[in-house]
PDB file of N, CA and C in Angstrom:
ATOM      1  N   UNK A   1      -2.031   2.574 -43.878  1.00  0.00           N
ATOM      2  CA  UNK A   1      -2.879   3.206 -42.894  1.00  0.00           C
ATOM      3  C   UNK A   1      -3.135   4.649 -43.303  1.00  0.00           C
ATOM      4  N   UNK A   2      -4.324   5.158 -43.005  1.00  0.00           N
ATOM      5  CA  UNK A   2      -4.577   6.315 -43.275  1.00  0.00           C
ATOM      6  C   UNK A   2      -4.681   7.559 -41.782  1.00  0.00           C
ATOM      7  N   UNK A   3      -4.343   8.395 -42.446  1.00  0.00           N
ATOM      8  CA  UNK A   3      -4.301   9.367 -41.194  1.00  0.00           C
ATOM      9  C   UNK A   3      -5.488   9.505 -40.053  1.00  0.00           C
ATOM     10  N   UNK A   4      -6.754   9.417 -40.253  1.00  0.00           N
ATOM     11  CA  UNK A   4      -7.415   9.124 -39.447  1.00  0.00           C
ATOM     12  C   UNK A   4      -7.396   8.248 -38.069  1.00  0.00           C
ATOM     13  N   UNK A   5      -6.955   6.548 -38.523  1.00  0.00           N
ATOM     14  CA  UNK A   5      -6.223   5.541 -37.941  1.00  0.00           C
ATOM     15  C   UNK A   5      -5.201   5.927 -37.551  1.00  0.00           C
ATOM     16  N   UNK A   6      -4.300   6.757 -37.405  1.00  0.00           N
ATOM     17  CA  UNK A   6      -2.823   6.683 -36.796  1.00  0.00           C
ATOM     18  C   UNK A   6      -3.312   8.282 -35.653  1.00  0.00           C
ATOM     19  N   UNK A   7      -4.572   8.393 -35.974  1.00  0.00           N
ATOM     20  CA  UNK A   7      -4.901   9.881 -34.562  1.00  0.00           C
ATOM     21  C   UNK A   7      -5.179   9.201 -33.848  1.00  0.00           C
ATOM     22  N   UNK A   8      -6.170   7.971 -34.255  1.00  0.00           N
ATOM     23  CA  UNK A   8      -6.987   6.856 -33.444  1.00  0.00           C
ATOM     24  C   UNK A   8      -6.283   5.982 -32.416  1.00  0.00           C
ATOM     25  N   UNK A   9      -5.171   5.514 -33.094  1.00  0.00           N
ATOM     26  CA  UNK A   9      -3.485   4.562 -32.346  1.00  0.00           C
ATOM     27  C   UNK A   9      -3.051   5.969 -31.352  1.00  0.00           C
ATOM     28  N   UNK A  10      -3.219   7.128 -31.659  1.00  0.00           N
ATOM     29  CA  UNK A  10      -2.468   7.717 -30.993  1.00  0.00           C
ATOM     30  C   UNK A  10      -3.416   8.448 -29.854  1.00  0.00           C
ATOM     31  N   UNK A  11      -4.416   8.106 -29.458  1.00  0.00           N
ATOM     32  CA  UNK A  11      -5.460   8.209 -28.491  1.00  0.00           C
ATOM     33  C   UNK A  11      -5.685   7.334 -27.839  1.00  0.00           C
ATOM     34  N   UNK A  12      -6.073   5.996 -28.935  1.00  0.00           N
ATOM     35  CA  UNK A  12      -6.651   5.388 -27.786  1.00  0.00           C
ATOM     36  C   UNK A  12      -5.089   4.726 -26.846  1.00  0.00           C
ATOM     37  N   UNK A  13      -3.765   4.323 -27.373  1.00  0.00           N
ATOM     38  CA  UNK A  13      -2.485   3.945 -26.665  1.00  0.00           C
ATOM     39  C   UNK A  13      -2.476   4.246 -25.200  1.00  0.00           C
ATOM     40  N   UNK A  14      -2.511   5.612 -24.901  1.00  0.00           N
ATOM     41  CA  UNK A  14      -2.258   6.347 -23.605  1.00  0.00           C
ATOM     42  C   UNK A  14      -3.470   5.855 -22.878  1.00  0.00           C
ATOM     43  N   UNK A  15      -4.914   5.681 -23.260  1.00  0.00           N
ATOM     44  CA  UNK A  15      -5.813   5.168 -22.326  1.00  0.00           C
ATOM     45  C   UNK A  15      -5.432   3.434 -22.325  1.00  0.00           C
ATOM     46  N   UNK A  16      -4.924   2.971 -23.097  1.00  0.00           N
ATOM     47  CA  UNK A  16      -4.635   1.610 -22.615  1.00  0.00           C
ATOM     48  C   UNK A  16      -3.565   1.485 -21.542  1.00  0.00           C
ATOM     49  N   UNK A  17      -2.847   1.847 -22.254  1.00  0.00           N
ATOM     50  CA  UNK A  17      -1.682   2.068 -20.956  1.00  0.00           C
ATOM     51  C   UNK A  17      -2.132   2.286 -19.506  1.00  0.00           C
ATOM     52  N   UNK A  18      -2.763   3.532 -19.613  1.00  0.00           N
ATOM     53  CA  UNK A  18      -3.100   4.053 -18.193  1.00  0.00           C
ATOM     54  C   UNK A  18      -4.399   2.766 -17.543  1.00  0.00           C
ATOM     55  N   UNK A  19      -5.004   2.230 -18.441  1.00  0.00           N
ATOM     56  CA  UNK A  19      -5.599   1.120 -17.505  1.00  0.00           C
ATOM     57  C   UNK A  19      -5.140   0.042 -17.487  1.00  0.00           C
ATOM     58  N   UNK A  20      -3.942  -0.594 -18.230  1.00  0.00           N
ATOM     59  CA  UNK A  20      -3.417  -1.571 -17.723  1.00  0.00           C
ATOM     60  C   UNK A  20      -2.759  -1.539 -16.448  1.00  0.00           C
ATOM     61  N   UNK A  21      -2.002  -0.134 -16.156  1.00  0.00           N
ATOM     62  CA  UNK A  21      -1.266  -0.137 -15.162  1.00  0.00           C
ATOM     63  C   UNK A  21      -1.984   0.677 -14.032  1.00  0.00           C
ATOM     64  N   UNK A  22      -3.401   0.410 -14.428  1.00  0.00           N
ATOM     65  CA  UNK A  22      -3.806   1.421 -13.107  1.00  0.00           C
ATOM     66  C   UNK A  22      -3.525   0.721 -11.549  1.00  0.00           C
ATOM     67  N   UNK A  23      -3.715  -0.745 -11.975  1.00  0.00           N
ATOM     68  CA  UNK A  23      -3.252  -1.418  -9.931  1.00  0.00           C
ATOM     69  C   UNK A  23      -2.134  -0.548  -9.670  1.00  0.00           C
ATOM     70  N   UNK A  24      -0.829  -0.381 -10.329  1.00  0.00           N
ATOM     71  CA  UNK A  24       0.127   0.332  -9.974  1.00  0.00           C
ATOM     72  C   UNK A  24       0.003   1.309  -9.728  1.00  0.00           C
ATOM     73  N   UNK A  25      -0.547   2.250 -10.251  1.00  0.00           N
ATOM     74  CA  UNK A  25      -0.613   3.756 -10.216  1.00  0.00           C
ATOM     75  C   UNK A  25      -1.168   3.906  -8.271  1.00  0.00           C
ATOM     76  N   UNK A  26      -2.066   3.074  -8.874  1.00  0.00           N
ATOM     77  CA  UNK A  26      -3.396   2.930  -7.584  1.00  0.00           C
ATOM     78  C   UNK A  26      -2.235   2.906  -5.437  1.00  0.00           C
ATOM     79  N   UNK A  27      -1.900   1.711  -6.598  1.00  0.00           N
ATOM     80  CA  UNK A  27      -0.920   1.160  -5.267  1.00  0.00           C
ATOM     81  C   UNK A  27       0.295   2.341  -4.885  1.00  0.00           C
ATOM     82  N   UNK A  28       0.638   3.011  -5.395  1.00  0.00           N
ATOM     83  CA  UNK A  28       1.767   3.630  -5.775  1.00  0.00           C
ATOM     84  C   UNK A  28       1.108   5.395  -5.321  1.00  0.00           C
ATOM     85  N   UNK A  29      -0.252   5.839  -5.250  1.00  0.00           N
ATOM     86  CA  UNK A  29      -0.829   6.605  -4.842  1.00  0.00           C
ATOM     87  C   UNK A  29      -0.805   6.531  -3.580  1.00  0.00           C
ATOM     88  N   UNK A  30      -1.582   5.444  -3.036  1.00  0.00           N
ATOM     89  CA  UNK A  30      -1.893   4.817  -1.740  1.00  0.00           C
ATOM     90  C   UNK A  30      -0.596   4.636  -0.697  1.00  0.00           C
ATOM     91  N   UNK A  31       0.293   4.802  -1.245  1.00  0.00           N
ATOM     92  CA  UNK A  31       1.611   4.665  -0.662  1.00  0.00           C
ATOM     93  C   UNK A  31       1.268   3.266  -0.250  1.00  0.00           C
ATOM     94  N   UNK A  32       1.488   1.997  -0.604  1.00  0.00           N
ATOM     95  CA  UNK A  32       1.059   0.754  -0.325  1.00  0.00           C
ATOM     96  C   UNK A  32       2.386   0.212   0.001  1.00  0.00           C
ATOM     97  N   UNK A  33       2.896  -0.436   0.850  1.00  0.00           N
ATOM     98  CA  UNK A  33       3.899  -1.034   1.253  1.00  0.00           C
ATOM     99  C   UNK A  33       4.822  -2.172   0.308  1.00  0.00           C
ATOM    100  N   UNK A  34       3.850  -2.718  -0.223  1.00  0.00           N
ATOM    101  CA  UNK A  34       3.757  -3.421  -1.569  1.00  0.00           C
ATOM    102  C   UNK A  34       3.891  -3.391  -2.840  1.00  0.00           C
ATOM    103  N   UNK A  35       4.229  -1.581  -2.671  1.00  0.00           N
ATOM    104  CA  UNK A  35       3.750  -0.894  -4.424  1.00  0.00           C
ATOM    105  C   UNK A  35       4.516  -1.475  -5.626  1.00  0.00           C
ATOM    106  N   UNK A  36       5.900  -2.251  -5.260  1.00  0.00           N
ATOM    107  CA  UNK A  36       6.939  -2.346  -5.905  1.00  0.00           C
ATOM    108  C   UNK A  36       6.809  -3.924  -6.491  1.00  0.00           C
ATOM    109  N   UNK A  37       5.866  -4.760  -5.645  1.00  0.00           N
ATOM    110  CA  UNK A  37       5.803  -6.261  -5.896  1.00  0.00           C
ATOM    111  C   UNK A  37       4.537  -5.916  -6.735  1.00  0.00           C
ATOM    112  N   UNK A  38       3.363  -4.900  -6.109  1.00  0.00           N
ATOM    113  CA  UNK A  38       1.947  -4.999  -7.233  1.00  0.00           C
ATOM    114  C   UNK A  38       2.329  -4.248  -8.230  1.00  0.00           C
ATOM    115  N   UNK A  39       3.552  -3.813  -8.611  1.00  0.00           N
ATOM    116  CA  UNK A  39       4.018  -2.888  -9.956  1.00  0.00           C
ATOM    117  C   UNK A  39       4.259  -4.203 -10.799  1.00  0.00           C
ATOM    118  N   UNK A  40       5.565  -5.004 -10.351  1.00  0.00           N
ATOM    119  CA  UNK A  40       6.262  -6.140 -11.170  1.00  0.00           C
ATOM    120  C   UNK A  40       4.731  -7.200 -11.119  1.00  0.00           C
ATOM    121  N   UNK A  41       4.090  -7.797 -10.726  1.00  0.00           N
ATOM    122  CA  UNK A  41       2.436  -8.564 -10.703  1.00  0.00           C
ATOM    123  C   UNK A  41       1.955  -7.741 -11.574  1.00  0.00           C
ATOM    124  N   UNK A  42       1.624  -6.366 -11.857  1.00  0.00           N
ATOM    125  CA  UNK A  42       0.930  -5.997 -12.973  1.00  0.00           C
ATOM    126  C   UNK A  42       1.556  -5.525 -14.053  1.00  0.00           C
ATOM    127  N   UNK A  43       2.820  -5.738 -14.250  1.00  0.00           N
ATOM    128  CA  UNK A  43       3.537  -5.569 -15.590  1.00  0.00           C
ATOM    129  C   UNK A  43       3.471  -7.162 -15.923  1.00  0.00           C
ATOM    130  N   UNK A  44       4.219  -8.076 -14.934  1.00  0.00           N
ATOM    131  CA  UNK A  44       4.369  -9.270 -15.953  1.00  0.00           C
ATOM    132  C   UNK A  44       3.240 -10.253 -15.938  1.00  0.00           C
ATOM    133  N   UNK A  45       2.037 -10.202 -15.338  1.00  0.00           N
ATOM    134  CA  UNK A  45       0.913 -11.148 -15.146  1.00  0.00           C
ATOM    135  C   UNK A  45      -0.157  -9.907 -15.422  1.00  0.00           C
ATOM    136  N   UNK A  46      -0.170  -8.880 -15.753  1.00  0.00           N
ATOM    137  CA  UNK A  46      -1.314  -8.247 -15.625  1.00  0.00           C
ATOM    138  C   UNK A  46      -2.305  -8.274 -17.256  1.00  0.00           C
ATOM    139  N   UNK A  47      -1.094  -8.786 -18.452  1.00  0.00           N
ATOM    140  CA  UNK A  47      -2.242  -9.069 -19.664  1.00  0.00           C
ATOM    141  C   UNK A  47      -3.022 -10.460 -19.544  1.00  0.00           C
ATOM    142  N   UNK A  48      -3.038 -10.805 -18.607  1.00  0.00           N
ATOM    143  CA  UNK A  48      -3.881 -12.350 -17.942  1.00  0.00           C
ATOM    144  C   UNK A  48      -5.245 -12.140 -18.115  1.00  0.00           C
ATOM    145  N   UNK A  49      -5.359 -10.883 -17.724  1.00  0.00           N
ATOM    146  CA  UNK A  49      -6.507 -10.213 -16.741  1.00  0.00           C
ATOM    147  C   UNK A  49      -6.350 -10.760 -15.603  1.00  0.00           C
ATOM    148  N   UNK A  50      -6.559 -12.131 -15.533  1.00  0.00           N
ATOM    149  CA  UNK A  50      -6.671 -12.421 -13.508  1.00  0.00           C
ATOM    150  C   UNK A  50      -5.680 -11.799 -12.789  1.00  0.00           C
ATOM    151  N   UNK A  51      -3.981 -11.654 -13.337  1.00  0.00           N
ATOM    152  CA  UNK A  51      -3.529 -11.271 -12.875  1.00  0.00           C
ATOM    153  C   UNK A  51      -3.904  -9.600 -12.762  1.00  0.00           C
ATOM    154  N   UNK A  52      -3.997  -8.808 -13.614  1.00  0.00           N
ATOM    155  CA  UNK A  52      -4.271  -7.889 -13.685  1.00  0.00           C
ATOM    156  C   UNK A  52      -5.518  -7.560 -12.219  1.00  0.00           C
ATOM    157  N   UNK A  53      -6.474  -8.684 -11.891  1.00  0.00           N
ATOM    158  CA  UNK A  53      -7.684  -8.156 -11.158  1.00  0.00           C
ATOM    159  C   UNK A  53      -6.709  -8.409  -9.587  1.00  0.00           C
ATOM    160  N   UNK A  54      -5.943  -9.648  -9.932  1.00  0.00           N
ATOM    161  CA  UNK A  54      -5.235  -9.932  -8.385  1.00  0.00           C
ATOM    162  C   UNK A  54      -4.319  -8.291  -8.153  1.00  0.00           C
ATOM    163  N   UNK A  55      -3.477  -7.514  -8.996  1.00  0.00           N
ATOM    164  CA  UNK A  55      -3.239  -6.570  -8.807  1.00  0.00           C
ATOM    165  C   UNK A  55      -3.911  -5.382  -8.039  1.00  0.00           C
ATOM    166  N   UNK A  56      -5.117  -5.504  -8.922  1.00  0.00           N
ATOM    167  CA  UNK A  56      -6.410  -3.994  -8.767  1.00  0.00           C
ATOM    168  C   UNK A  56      -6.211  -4.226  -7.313  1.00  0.00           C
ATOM    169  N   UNK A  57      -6.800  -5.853  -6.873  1.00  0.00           N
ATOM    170  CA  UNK A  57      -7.371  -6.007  -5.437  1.00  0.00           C
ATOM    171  C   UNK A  57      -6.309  -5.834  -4.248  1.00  0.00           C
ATOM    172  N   UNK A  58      -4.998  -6.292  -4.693  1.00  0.00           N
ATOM    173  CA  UNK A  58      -4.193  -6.178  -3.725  1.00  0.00           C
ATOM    174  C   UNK A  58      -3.656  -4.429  -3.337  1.00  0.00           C
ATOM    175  N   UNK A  59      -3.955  -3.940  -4.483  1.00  0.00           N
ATOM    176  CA  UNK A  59      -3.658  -2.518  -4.539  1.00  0.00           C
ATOM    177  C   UNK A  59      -4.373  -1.229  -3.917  1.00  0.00           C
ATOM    178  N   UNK A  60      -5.413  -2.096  -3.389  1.00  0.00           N
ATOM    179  CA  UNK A  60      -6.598  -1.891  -2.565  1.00  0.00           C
ATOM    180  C   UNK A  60      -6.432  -2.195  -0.944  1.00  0.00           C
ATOM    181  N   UNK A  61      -5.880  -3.700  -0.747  1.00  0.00           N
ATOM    182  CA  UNK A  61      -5.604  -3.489   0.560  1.00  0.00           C
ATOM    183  C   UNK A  61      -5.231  -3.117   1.490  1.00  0.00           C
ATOM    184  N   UNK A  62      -5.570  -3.119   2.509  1.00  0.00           N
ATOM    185  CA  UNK A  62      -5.177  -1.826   3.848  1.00  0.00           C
ATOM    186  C   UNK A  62      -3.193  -2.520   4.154  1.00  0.00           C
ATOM    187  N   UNK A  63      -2.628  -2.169   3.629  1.00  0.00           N
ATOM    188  CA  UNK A  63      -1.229  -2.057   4.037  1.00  0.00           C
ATOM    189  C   UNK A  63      -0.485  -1.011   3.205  1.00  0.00           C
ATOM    190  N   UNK A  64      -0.431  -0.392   4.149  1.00  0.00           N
ATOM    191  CA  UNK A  64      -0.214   1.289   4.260  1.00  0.00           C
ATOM    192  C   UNK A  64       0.955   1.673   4.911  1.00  0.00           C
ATOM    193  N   UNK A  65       2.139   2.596   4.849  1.00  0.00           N
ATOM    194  CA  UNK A  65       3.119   2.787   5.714  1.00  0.00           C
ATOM    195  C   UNK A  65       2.328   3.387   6.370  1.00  0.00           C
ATOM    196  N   UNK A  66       1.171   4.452   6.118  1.00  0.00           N
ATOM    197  CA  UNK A  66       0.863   5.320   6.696  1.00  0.00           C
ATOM    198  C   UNK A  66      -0.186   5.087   7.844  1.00  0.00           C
ATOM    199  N   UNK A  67      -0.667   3.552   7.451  1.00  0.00           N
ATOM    200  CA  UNK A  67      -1.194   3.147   8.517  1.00  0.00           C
ATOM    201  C   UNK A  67      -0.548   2.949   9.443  1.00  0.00           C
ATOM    202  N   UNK A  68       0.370   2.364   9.024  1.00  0.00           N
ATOM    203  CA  UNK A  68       1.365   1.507  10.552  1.00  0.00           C
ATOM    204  C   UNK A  68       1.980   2.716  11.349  1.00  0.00           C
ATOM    205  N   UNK A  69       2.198   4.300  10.662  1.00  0.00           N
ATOM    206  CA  UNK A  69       2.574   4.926  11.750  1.00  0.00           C
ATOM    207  C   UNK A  69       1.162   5.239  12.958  1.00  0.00           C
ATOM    208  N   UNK A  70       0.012   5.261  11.854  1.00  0.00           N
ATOM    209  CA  UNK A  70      -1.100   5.894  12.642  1.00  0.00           C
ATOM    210  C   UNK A  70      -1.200   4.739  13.862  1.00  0.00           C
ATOM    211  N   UNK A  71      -1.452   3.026  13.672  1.00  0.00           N
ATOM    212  CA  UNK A  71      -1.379   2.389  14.792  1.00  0.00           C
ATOM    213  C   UNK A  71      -0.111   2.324  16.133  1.00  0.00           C
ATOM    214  N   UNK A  72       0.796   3.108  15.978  1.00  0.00           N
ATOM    215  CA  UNK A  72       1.795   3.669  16.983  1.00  0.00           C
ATOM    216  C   UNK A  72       1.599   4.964  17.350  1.00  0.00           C
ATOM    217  N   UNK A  73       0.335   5.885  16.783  1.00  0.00           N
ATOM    218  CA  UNK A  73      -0.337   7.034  17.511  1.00  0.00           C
ATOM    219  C   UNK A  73      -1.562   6.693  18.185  1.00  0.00           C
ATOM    220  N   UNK A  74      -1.789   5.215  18.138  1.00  0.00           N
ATOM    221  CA  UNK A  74      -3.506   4.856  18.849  1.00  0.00           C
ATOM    222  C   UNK A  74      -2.674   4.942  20.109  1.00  0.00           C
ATOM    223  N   UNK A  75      -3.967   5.589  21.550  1.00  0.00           N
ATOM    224  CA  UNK A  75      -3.678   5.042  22.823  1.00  0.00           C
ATOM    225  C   UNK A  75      -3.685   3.840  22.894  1.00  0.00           C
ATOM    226  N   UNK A  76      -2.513   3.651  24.019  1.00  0.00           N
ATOM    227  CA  UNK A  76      -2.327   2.529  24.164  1.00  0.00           C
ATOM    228  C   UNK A  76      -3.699   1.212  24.844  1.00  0.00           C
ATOM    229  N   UNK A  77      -4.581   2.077  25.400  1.00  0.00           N
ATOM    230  CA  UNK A  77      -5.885   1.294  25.925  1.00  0.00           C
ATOM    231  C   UNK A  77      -6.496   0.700  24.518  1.00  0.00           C
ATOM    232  N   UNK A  78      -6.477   1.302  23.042  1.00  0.00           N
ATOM    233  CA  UNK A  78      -7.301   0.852  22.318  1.00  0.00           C
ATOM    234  C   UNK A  78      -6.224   0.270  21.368  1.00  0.00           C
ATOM    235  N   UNK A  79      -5.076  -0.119  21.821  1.00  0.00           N
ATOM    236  CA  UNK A  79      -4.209  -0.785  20.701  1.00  0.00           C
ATOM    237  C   UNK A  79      -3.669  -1.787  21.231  1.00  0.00           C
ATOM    238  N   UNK A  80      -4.083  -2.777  20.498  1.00  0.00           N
ATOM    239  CA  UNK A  80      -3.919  -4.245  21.194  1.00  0.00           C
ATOM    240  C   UNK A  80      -2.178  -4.607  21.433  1.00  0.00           C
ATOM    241  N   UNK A  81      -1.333  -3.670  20.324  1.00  0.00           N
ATOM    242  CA  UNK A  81       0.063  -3.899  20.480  1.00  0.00           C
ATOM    243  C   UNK A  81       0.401  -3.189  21.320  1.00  0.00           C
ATOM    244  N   UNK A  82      -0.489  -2.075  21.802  1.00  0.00           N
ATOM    245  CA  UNK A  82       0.639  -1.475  23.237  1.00  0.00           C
ATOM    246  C   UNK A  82       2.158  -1.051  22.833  1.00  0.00           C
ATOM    247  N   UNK A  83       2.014  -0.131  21.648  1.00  0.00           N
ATOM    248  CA  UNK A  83       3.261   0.230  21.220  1.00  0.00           C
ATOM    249  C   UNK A  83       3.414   1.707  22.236  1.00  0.00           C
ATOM    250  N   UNK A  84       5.005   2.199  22.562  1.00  0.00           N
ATOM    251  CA  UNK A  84       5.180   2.908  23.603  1.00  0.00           C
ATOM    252  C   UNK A  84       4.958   4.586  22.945  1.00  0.00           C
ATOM    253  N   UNK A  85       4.476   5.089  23.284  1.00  0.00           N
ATOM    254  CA  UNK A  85       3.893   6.770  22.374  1.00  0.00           C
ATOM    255  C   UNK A  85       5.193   7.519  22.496  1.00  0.00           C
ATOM    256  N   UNK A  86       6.333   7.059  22.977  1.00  0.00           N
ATOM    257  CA  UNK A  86       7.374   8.129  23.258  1.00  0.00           C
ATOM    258  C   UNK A  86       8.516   7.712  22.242  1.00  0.00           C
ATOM    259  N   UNK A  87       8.522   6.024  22.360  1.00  0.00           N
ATOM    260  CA  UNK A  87       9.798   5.423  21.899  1.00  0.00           C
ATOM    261  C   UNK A  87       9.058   4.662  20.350  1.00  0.00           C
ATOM    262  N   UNK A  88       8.049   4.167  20.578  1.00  0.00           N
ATOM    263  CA  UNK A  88       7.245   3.314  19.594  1.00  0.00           C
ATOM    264  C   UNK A  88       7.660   2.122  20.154  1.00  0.00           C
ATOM    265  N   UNK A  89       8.434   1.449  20.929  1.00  0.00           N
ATOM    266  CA  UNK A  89       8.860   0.086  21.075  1.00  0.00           C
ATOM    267  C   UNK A  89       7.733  -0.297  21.210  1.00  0.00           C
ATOM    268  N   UNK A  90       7.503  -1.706  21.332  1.00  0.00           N
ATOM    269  CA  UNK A  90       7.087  -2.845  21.810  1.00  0.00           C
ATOM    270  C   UNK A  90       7.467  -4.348  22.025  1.00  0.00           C
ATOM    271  N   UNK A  91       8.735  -4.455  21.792  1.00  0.00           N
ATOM    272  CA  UNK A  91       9.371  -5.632  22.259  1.00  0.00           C
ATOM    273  C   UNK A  91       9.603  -5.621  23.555  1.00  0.00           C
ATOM    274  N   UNK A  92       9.913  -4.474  24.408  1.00  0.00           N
ATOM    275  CA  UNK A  92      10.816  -4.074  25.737  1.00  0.00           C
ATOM    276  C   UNK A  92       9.324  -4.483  27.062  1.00  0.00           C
ATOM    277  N   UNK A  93       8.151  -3.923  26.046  1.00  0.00           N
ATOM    278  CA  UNK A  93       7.173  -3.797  26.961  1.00  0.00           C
ATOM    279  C   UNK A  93       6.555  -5.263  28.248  1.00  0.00           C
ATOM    280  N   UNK A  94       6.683  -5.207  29.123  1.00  0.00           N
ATOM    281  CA  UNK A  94       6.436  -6.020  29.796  1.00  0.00           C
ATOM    282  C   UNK A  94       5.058  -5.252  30.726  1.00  0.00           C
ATOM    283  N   UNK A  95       3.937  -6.319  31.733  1.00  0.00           N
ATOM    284  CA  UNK A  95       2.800  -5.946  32.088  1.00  0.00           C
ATOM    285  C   UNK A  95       2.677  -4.557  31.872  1.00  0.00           C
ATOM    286  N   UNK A  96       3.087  -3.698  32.457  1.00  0.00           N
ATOM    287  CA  UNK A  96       2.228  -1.906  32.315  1.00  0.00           C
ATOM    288  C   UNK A  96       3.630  -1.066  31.682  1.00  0.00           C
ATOM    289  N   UNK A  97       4.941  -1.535  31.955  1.00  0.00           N
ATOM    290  CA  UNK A  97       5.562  -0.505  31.533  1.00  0.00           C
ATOM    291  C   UNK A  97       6.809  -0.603  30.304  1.00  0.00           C
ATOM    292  N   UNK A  98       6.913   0.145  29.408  1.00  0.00           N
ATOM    293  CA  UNK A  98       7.874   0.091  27.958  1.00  0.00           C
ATOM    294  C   UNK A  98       9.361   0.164  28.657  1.00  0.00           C
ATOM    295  N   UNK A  99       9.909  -1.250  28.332  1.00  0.00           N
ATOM    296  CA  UNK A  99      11.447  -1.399  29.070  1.00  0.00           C
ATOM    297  C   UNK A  99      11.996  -0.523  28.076  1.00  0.00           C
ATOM    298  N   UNK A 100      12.282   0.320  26.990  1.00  0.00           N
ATOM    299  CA  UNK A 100      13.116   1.143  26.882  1.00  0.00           C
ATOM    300  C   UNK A 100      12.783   2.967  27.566  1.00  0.00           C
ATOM    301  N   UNK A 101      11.842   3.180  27.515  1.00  0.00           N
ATOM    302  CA  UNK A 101      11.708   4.330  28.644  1.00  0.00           C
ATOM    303  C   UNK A 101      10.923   4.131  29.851  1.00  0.00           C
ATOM    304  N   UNK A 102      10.652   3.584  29.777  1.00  0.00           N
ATOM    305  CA  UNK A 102       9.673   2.912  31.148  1.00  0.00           C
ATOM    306  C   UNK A 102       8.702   3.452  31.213  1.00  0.00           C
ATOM    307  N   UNK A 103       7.626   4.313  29.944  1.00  0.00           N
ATOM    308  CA  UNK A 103       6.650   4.854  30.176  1.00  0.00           C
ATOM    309  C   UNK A 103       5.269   3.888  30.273  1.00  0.00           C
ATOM    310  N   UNK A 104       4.393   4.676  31.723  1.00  0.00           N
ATOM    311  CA  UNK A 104       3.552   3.613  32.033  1.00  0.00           C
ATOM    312  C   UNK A 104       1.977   3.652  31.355  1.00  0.00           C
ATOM    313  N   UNK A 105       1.760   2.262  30.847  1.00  0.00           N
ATOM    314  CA  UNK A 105       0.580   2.284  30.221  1.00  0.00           C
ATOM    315  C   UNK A 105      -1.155   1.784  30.573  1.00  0.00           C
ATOM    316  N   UNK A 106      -0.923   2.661  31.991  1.00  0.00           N
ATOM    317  CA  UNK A 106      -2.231   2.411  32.820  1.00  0.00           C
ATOM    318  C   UNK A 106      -3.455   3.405  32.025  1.00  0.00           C
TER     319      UNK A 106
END
């Protein structure tokens, strides 16, 4: 090999890398709940390509920690779970009021 070719290996490597593993990166940005299962899916299925695209896409979907806190900051009128704004429960909750503080959700 001549020196030219081994600048070439040593350029283009790091852009392969970085797009094989971009579902991860992606997922792993996104704070994705998942990041750790679409990491291992795009290391060991991701030279497939399909696997690789099932990665991209799942790494994309809305499961978010950061969602799930935001749906325990929706009022309770526009959140179908009726989680409690003080405690977060929603197991306790019975018709209008959260059985662990009893706050009412009229």
């Amino acid at each position: 090999m001549n020196n030219s070719s081994d600048i070439g290996v040593l350029i283009l490597l790091p852009i392969v890398l970085l797009l094989y593993f971009l579902p991860s990166l992606i997922a792993s940005k996104r704070k994705h709940l998942n990041a750790t299962s679409i990491t291992l899916t795009n290391f060991l299925l991701g030279w497939t390509f399909l696997g690789w695209v099932i990665a991209l896409i799942w790494s994309f979907s809305n499961n978010r920690a950061d969602q799930q806190k935001l749906d325990k900051k929706i009022p309770n009128s526009l959140n179908p779970n009726k989680y409690c704004s003080n405690c977060g429960d929603n197991a306790g909750i019975s018709d209008k009021y959260c059985g662990s503080c009893g706050e009412s959700f009229d």
